[in-house]
C-alpha atoms as a PDB file:
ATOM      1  CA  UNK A   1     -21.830  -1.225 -74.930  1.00  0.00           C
ATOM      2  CA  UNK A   2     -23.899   1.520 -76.652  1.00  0.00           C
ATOM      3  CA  UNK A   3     -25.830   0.472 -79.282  1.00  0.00           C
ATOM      4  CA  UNK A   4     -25.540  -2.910 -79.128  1.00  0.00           C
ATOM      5  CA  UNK A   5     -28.448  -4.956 -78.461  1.00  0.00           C
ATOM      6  CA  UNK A   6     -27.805  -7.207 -75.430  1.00  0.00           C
ATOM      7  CA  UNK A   7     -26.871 -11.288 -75.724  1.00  0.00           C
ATOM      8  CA  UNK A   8     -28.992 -13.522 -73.161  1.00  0.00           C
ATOM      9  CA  UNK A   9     -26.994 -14.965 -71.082  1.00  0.00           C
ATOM     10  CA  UNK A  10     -26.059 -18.909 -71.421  1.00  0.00           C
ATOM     11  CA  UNK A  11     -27.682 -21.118 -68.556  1.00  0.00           C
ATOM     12  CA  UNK A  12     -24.151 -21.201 -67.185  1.00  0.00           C
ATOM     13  CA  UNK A  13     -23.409 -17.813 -66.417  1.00  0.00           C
ATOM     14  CA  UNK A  14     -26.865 -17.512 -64.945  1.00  0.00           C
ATOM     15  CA  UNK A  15     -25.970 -20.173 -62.525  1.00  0.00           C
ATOM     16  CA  UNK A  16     -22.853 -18.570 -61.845  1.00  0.00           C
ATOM     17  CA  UNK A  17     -24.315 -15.445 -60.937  1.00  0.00           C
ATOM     18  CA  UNK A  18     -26.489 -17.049 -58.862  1.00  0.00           C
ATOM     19  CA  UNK A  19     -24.244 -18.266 -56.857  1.00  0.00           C
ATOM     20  CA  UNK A  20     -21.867 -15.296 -56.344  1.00  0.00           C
ATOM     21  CA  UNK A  21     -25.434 -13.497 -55.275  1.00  0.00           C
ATOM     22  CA  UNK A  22     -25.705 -16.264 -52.649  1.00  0.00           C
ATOM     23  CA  UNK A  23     -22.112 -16.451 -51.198  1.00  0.00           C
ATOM     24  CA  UNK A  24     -22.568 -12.643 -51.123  1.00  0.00           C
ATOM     25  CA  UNK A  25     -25.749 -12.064 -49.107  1.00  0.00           C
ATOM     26  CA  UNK A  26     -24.548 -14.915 -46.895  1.00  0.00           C
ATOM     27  CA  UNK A  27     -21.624 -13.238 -46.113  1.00  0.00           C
ATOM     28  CA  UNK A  28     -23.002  -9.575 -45.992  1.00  0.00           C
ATOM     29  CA  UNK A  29     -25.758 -11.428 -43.229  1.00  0.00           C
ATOM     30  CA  UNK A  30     -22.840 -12.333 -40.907  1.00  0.00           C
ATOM     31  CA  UNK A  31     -20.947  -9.044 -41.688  1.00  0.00           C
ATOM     32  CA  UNK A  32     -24.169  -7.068 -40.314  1.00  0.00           C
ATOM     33  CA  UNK A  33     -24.985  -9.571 -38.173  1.00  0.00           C
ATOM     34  CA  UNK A  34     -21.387  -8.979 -36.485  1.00  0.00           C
ATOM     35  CA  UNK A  35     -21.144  -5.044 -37.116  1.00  0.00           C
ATOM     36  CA  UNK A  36     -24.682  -4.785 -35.343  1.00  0.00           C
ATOM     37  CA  UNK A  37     -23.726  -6.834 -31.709  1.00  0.00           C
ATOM     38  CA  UNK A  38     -20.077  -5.280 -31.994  1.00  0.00           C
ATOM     39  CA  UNK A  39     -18.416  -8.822 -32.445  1.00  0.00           C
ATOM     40  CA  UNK A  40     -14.570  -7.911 -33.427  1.00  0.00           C
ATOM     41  CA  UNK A  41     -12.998 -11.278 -33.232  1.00  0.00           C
ATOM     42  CA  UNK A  42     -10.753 -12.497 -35.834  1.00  0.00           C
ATOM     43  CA  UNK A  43     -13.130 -14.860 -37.131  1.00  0.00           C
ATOM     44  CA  UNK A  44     -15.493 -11.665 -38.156  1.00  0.00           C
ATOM     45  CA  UNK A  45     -12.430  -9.545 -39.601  1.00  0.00           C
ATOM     46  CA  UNK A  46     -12.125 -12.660 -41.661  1.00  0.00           C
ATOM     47  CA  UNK A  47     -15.459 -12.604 -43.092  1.00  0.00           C
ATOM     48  CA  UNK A  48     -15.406  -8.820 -44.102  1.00  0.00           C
ATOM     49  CA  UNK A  49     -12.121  -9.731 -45.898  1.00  0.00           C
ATOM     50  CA  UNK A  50     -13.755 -11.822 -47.631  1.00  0.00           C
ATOM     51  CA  UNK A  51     -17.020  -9.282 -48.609  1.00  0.00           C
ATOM     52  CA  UNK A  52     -14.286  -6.857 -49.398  1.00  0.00           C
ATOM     53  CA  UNK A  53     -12.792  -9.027 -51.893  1.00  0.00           C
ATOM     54  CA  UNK A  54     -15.966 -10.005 -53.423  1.00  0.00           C
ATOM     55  CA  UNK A  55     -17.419  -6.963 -53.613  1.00  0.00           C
ATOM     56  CA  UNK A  56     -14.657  -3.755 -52.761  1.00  0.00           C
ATOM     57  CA  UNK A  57     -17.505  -1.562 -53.128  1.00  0.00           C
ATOM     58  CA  UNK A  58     -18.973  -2.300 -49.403  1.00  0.00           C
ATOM     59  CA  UNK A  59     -18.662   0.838 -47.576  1.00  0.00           C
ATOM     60  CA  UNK A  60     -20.544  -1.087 -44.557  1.00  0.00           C
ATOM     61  CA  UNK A  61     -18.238  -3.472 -44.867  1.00  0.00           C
ATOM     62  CA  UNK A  62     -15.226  -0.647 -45.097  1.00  0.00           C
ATOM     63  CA  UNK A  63     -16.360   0.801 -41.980  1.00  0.00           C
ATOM     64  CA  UNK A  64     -16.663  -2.148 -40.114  1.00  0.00           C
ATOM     65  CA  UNK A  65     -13.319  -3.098 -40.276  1.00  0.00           C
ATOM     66  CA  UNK A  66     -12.084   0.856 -39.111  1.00  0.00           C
ATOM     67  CA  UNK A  67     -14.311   0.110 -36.225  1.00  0.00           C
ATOM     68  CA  UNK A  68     -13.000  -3.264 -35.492  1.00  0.00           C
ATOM     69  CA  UNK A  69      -8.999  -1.989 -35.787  1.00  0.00           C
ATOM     70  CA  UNK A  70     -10.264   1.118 -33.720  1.00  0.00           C
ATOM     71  CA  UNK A  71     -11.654  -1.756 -30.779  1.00  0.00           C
ATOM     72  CA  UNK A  72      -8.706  -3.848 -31.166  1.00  0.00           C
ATOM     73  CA  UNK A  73      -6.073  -1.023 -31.038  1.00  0.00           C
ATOM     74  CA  UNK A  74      -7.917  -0.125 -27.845  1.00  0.00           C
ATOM     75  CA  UNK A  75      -7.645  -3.649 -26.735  1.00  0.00           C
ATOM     76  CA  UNK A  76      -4.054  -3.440 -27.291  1.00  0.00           C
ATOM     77  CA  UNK A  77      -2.684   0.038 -26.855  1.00  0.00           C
ATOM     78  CA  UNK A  78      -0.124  -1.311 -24.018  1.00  0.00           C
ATOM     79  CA  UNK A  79       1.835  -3.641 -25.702  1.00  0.00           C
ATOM     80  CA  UNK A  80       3.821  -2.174 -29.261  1.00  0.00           C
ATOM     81  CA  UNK A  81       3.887  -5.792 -30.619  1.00  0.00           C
ATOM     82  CA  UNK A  82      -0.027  -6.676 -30.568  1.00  0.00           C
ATOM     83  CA  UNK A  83      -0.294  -2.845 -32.035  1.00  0.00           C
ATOM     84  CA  UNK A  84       2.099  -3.828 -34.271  1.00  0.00           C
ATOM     85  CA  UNK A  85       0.216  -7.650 -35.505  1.00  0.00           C
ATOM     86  CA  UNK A  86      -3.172  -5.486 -35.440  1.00  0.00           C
ATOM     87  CA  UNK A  87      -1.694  -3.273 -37.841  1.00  0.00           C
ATOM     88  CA  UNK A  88      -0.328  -5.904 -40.320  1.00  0.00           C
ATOM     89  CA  UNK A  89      -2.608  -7.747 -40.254  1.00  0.00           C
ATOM     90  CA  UNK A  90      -5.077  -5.208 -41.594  1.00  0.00           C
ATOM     91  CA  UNK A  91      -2.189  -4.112 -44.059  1.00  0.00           C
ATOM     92  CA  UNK A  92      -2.927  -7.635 -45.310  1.00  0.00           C
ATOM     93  CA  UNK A  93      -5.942  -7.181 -46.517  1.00  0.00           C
ATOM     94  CA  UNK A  94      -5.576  -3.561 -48.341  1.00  0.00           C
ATOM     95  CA  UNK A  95      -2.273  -5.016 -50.440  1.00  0.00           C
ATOM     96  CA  UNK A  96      -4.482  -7.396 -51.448  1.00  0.00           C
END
């Protein structure tokens, strides 16, 4: 906080941090990697769950999956039940 002069960090958080870094970039590479060819399996919704619960803050990541319900509602727009598993599915992941 304010004022208080800051504690190095034990070896063990460092390594921590390290790896959250890691799993992070790897996963933000196949989020982009995805988002960029327009790949909007299930597999890739997956993955961006999986940013977004790392790191909430990923507004790339945020828009990818509008993008990927948008494609997938479009897939589906003739049959109300996929609509419907679409839909839950990505309610899934915001309750979360």
């Amino acid at each position: 906080m304010h004022g208080r002069p800051r504690k190095a960090p034990k070896p063990e958080d460092t390594a921590a941090s390290a790896a959250k870094a890691e799993k992070l970039r790897a996963l933000q590479s196949q989020l982009l990697h995805n988002h960029h060819n327009r790949i909007y399996t299930k597999e890739a919704l997956e993955i961006s769950a999986k940013l977004l619960e790392a790191n909430p803050e990923s507004y790339t990541a945020w828009n990818y999956r509008k993008l990927a319900v948008e494609h997938n509602l479009k897939q589906s727009e003739y049959d109300p039940g996929s609509v419907k598993s679409v839909l839950s599915e990505e309610l899934k992941v915001f309750a979360t």
